[in-house]
C-alpha atoms as a PDB file:
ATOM      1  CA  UNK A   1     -26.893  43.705 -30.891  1.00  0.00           C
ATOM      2  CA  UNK A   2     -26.438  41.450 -34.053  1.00  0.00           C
ATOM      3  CA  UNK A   3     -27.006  37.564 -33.692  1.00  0.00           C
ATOM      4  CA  UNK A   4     -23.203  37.034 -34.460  1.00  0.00           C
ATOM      5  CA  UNK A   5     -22.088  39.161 -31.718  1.00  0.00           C
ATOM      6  CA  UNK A   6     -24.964  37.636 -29.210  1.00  0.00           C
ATOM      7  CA  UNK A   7     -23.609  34.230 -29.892  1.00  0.00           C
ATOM      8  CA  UNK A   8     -20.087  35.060 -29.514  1.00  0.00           C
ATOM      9  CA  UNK A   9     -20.793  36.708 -25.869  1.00  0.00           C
ATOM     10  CA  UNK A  10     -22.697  33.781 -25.275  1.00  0.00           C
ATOM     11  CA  UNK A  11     -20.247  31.419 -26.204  1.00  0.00           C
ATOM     12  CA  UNK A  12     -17.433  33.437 -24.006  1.00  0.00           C
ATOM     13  CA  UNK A  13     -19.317  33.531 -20.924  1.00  0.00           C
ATOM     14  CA  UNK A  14     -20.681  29.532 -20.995  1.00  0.00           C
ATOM     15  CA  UNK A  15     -16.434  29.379 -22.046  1.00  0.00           C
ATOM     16  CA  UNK A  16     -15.450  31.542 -19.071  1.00  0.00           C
ATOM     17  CA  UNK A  17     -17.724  29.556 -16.642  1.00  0.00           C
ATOM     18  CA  UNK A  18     -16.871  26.214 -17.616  1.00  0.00           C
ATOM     19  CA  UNK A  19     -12.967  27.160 -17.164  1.00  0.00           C
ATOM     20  CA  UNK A  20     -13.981  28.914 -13.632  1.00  0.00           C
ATOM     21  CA  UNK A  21     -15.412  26.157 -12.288  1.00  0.00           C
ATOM     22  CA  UNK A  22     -12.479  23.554 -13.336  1.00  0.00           C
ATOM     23  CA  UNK A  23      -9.898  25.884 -11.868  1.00  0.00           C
ATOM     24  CA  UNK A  24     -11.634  26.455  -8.909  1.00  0.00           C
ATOM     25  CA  UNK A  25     -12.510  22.532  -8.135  1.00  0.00           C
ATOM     26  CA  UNK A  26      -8.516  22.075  -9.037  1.00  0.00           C
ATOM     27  CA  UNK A  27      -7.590  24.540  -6.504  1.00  0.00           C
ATOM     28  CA  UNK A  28      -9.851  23.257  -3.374  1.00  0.00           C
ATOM     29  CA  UNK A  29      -7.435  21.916  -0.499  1.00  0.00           C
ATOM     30  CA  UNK A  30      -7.906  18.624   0.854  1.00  0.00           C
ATOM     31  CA  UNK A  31      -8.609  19.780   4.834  1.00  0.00           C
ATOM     32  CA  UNK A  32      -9.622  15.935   5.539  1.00  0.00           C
ATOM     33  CA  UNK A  33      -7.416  14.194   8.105  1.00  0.00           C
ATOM     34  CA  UNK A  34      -4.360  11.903   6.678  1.00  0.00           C
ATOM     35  CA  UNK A  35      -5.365   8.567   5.967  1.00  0.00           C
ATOM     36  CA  UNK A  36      -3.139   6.913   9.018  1.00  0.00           C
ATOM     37  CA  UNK A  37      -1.593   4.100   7.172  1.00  0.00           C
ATOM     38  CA  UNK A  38       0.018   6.224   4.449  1.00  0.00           C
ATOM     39  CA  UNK A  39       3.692   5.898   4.794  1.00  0.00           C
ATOM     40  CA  UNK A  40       4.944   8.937   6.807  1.00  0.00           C
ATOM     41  CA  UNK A  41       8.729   9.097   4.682  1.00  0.00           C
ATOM     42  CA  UNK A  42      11.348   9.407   8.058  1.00  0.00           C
ATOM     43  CA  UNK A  43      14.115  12.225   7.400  1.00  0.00           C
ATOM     44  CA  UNK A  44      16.138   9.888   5.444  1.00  0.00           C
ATOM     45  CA  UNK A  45      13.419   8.520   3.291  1.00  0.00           C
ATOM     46  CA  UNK A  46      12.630   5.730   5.159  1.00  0.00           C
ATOM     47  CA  UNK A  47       9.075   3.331   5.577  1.00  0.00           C
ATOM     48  CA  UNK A  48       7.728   4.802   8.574  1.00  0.00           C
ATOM     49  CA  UNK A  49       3.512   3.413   9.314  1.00  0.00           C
ATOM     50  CA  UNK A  50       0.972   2.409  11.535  1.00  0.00           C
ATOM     51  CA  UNK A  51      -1.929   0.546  11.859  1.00  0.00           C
ATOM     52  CA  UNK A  52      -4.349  -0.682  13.830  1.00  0.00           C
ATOM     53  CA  UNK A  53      -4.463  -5.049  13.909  1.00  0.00           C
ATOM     54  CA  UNK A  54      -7.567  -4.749  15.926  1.00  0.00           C
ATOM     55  CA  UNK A  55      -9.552  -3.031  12.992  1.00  0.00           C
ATOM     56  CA  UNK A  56      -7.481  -4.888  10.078  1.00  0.00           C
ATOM     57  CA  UNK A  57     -10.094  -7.543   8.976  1.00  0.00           C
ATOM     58  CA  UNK A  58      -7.330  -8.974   6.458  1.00  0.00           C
ATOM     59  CA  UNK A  59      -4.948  -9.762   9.463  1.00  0.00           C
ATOM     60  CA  UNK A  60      -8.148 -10.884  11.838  1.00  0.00           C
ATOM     61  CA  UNK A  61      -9.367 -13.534   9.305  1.00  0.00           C
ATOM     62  CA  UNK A  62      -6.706 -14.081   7.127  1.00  0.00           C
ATOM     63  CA  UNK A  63      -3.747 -13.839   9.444  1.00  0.00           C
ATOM     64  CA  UNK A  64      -1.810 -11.148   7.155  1.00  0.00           C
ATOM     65  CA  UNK A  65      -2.727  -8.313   4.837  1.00  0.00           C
ATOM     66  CA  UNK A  66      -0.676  -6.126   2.491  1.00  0.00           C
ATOM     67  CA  UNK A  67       0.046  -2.595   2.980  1.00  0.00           C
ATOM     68  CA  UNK A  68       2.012  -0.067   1.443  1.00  0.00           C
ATOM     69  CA  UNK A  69       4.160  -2.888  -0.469  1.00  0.00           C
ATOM     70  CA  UNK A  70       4.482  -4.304   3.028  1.00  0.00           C
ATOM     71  CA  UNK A  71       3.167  -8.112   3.736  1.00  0.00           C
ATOM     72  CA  UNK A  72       2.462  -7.774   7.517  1.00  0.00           C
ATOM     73  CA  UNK A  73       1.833 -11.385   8.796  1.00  0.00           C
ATOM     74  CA  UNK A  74       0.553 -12.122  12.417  1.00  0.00           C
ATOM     75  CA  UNK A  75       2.371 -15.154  13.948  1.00  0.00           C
ATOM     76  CA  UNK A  76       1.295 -16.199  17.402  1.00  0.00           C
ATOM     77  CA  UNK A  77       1.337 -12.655  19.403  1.00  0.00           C
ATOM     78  CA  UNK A  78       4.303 -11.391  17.058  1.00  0.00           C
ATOM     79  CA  UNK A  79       3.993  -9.766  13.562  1.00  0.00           C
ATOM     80  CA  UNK A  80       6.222 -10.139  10.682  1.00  0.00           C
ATOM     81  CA  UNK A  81       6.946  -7.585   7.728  1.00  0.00           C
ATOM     82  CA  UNK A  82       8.467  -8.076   4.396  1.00  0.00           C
ATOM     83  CA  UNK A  83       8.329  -6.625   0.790  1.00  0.00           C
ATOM     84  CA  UNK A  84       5.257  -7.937  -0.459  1.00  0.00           C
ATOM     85  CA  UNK A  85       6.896  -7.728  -4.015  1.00  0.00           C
ATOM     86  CA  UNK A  86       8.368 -11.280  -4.856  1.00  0.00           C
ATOM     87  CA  UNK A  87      12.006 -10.566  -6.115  1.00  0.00           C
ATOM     88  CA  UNK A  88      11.805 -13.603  -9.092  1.00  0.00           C
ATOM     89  CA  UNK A  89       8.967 -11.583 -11.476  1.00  0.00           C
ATOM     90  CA  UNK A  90       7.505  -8.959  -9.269  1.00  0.00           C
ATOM     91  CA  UNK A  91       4.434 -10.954  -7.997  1.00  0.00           C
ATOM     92  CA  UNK A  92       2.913 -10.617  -4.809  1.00  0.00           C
ATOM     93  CA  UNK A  93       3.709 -13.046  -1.633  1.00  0.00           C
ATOM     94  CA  UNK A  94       1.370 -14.378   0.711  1.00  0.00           C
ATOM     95  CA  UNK A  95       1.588 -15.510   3.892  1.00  0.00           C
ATOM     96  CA  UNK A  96       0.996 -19.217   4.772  1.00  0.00           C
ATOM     97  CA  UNK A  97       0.681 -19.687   8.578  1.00  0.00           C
ATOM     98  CA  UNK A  98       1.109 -23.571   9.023  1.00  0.00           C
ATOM     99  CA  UNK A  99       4.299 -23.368   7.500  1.00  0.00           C
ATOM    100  CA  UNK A 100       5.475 -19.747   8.348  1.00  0.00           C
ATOM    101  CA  UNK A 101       6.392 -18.968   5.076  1.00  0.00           C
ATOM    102  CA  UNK A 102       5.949 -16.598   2.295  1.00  0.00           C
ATOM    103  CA  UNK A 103       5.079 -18.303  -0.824  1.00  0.00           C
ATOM    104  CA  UNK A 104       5.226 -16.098  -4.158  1.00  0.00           C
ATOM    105  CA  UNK A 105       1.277 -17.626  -4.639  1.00  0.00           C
ATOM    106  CA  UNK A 106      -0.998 -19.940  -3.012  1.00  0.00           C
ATOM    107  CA  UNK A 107      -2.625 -20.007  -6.284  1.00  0.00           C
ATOM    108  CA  UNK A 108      -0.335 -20.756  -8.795  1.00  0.00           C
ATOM    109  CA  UNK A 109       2.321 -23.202  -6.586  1.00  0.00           C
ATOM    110  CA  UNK A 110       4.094 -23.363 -10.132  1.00  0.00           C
ATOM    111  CA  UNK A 111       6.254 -20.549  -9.605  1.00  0.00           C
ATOM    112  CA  UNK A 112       7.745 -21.969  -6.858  1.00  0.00           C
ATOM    113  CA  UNK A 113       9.582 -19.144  -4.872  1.00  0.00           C
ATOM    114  CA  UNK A 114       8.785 -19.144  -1.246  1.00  0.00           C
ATOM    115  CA  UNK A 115      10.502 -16.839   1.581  1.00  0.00           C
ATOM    116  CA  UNK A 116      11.099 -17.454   5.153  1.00  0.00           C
ATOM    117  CA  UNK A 117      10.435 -15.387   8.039  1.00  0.00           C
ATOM    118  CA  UNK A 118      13.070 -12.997   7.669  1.00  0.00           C
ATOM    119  CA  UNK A 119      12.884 -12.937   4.071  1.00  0.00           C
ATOM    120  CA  UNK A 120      15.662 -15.111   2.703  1.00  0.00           C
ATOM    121  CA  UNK A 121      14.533 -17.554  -0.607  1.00  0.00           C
ATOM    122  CA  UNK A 122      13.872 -20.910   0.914  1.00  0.00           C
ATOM    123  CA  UNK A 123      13.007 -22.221  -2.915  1.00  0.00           C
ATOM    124  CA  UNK A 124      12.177 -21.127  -6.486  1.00  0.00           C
ATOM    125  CA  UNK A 125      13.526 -19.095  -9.356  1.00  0.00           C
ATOM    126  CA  UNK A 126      13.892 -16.229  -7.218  1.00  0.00           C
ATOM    127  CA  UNK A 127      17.807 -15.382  -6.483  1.00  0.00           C
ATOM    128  CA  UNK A 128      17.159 -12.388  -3.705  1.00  0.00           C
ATOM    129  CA  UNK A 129      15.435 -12.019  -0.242  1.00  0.00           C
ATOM    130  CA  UNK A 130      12.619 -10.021   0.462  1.00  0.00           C
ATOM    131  CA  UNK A 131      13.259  -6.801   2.467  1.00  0.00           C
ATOM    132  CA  UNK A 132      12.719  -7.493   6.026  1.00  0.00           C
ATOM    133  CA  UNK A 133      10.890  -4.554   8.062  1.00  0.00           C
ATOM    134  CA  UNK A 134      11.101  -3.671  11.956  1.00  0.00           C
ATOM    135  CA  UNK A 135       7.530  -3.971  13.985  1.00  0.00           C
ATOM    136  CA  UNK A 136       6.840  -2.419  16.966  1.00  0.00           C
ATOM    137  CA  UNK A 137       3.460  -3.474  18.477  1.00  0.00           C
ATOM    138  CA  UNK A 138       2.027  -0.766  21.752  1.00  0.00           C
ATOM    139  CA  UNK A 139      -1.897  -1.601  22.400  1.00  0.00           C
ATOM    140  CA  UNK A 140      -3.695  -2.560  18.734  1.00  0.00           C
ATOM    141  CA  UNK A 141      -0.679  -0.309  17.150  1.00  0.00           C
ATOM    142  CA  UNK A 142       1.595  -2.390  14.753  1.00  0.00           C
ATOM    143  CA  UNK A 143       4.411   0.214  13.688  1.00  0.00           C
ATOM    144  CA  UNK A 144       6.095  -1.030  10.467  1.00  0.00           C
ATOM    145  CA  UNK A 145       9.234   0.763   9.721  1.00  0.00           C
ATOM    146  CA  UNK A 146      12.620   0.456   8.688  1.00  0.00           C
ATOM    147  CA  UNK A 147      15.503   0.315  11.131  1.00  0.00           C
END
């Protein structure tokens, strides 16, 4: 065998393994279980989720976490889920609990939008409500969904 043709069968099979190996890691199923907060899309498309408020450690020190575009905000032994997308620029809400309200930032109180419990614009440049979702709570279970 010349050197040429040595190289070139070289080169084909390092070629040929390289591309097996890519297709084959491409092709590998995920059989891991569903990660349970993932929104499970209802028949009509809806938000459909659950999680657990025991295990949340945004919602046990903080009072409220975001999820899935969803701010989920614990108020006494009821919860409370909006869009987590203010409607002025986009910007994320937060929850503050001495005032039950959803301000577009605690950290920048220049922009000035803040939300009430069910989502309507209390103040600010923003024009819209946030989306208001249901909440169903069995055991440590918070179901967030739309109705």
């Amino acid at each position: 065998m010349e050197r040429k043709d040595f190289l070139t069968a070289l080169g084909l099979s390092a070629g040929s393994l390289v591309i097996s190996s890519c297709l084959g890691a491409c092709g590998k199923s995920d059989t891991g279980s569903p990660d349970p907060v993932t929104p499970t899309p209802t028949p009509g498309g809806k938000l459909d989720f659950t999680l657990d408020v025991s295990s949340n450690a945004d919602i046990n020190s903080k009072g409220w976490t975001i999820m899935n575009s969803v701010i989920i905000a614990k108020n006494g032994s009821s919860y409370i889920a909006l869009s987590s997308v203010c409607t002025h620029q986009g910007n994320p809400v937060t929850y503050n609990s001495g005032s039950n309200n959803f301000p577009c930032s605690l950290t920048d109180a220049a922009h000035g939008s803040v939300f009430d419990s069910n989502g309507a614009r209390v103040q600010g440049p923003a024009t819209s409500a946030l989306k208001k979702y249901s909440t169903t709570l069995t055991g440590s279970s918070l179901r967030v969904f739309e109705a």
